[in-house]
Protein backbone atom coordinates (compact mmCIF):
# COMPACT_ATOMS: atom_id res chain seq x y z
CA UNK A 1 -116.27 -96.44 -16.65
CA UNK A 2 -113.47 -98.47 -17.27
CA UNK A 3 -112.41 -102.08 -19.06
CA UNK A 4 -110.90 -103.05 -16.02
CA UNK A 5 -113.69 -103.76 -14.41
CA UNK A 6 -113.73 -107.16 -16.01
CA UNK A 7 -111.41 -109.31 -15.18
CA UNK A 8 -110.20 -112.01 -17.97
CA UNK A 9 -108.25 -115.04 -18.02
CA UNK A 10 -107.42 -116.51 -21.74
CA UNK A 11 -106.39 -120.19 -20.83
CA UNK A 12 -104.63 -121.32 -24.40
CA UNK A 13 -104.13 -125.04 -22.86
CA UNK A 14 -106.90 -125.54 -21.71
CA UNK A 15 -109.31 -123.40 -24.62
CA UNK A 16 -111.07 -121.17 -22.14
CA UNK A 17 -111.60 -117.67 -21.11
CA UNK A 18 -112.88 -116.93 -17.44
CA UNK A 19 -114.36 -113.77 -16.70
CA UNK A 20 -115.52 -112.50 -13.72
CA UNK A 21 -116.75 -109.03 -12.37
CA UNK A 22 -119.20 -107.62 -9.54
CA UNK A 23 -122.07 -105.63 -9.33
CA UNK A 24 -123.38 -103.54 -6.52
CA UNK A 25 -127.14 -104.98 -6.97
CA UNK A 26 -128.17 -108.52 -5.30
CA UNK A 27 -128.45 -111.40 -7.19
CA UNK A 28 -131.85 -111.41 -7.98
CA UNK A 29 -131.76 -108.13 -10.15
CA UNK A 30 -128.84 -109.42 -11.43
CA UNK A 31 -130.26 -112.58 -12.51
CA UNK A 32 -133.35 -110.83 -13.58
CA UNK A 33 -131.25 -108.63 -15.94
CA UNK A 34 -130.03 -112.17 -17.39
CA UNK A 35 -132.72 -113.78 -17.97
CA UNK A 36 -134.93 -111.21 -19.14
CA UNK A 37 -135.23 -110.57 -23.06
CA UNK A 38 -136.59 -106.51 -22.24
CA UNK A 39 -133.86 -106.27 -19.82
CA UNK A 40 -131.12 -108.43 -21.89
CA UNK A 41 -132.13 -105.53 -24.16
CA UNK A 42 -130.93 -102.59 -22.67
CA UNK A 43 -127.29 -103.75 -21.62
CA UNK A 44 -126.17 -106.94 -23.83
CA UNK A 45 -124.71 -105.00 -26.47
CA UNK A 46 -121.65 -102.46 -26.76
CA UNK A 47 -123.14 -99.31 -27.54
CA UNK A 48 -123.70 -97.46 -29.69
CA UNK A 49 -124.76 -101.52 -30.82
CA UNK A 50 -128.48 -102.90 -29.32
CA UNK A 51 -129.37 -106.55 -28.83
CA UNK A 52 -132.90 -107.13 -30.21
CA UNK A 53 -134.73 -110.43 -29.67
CA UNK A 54 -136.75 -112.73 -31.54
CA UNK A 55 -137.47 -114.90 -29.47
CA UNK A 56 -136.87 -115.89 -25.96
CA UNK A 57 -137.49 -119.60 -23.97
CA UNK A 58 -135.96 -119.00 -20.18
CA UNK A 59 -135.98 -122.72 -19.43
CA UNK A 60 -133.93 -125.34 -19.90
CA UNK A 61 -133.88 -126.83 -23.46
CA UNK A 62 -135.12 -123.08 -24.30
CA UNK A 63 -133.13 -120.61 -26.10
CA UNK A 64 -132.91 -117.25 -26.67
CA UNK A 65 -132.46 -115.66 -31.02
CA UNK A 66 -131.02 -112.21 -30.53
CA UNK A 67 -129.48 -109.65 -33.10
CA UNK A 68 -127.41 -107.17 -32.39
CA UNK A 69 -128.33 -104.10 -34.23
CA UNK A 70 -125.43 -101.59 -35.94
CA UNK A 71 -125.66 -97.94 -35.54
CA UNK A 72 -126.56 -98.19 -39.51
CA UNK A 73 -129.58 -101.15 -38.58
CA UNK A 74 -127.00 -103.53 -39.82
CA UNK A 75 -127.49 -106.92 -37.80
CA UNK A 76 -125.57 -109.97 -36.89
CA UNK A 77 -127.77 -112.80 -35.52
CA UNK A 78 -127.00 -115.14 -32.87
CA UNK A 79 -128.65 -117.62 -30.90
CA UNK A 80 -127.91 -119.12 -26.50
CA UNK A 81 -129.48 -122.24 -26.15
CA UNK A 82 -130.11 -123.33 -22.08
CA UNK A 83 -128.82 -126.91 -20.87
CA UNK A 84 -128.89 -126.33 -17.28
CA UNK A 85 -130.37 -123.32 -14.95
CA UNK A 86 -129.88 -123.29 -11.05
CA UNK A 87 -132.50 -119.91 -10.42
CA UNK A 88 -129.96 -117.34 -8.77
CA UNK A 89 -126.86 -119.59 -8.83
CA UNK A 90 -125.83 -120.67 -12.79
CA UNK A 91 -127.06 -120.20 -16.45
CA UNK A 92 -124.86 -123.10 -18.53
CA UNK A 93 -125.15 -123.39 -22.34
CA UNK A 94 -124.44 -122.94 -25.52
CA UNK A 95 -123.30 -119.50 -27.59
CA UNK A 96 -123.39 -119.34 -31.47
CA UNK A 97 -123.74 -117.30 -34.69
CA UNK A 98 -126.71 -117.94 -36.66
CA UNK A 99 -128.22 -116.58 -39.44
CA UNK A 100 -131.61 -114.72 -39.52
CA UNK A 101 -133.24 -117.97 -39.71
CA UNK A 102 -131.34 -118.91 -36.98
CA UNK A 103 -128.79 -121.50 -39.02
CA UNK A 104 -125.83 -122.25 -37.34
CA UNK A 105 -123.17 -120.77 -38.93
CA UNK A 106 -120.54 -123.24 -39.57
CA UNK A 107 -117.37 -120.28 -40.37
CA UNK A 108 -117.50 -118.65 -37.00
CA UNK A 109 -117.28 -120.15 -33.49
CA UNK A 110 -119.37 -121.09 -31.03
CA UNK A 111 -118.70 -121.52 -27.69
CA UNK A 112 -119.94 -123.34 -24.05
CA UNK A 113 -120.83 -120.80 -21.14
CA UNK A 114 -121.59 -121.41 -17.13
CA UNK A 115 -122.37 -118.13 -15.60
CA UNK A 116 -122.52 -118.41 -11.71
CA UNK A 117 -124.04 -115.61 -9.74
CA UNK A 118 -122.09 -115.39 -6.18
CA UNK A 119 -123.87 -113.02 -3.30
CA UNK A 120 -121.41 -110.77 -1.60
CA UNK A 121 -121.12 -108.05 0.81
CA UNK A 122 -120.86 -105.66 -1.95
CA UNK A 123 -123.83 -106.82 -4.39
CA UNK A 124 -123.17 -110.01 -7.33
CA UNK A 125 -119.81 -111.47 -8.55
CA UNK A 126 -120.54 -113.27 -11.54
CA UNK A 127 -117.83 -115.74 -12.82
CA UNK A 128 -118.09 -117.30 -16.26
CA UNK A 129 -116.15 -120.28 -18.42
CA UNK A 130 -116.23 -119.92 -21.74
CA UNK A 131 -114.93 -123.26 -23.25
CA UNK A 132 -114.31 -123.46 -26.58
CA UNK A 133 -113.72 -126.66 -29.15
CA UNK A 134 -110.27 -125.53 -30.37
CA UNK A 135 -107.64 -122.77 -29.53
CA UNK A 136 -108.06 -121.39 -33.30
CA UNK A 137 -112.04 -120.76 -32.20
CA UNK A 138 -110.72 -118.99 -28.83
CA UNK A 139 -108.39 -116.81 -31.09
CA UNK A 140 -110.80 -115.74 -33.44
CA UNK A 141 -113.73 -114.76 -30.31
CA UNK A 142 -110.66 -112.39 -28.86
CA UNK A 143 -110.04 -111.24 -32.34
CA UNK A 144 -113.53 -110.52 -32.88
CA UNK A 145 -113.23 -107.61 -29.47
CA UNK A 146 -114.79 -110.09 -27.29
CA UNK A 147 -113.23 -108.56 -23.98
CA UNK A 148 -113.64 -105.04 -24.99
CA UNK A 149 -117.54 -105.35 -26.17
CA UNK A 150 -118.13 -107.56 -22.86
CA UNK A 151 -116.85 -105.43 -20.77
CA UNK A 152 -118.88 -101.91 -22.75
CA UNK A 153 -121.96 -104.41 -22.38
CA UNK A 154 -121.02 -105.19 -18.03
CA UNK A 155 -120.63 -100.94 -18.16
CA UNK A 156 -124.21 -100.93 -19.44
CA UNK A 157 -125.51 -103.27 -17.33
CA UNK A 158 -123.53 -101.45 -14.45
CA UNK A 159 -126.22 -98.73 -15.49
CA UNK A 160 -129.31 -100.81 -15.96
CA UNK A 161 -128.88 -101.82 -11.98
CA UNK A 162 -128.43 -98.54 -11.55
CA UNK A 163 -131.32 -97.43 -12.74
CA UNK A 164 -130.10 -94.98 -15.10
């Protein structure tokens, strides 16, 4: 499996990064793998990393508290909180660090996401926005491998629809 897979755009100007990359699995198991803390599970995180949740509100003014879990059971906690869900069609809201508490953390960005889910001939295109509040906070999410761990995580979820 390769990175390219996933296609990025870094807009500096206008502080965003658009992804977007298919799936050969209809929108409603790809949706399902989205929206679902057992699935979210198996693919969200690069491996040899796991996402483990703590908790998990699929509704709008829910949120989801996540970890993801170091080969070493070292974690680093973050939290997605839901403004607006279309079922099938787009997931929009909000992307941040926390602490295990679930604290905001205040040093590292956060960022605004709309996920749509197209149907094609071929399966699911998703296309995301991330917006960001400055270019410095953009910088330091591409720093941090954010294109190379989301695309290892859209690999694993390659094999989640799958069925592997």
């Amino acid at each position: 499996m390769t990175l390219e897979k996933t296609n990025y755009v870094v807009d500096k100007e206008n502080k965003t990064i658009n992804v977007t990359r298919e799936f050969n699995a209809p929108v409603s198991d790809v949706w399902n793998a989205w929206t679902t803390a057992a699935v979210l599970e198996k693919w969200w995180a690069p491996k040899p990393w796991k996402a483990e949740t703590k908790t998990m509100d699929f509704r709008e003014g829910g949120a989801w508290a996540y970890a993801m879990v170091g080969p070493n059971g070292e974690k680093h906690w973050a939290g997605f909180e839901f403004v607006r869900i279309d079922k099938d069609k787009t997931i929009e809201g909000r992307d941040f660090f926390t602490d295990a508490q679930g604290t905001k953390s205040k040093e590292l960005p956060n960022m605004h996401w709309v996920t749509q889910f197209i149907s094609t001939d071929k399966g699911t295109k998703l296309e995301i926005k991330l917006t960001f509040e400055s270019v410095k906070d953009l910088e330091t999410i591409v720093e941090m491998g954010f294109k190379e761990g989301f695309a290892m995580a859209h690999n694993n979820l390659d094999e989640v629809l799958a069925g592997k």
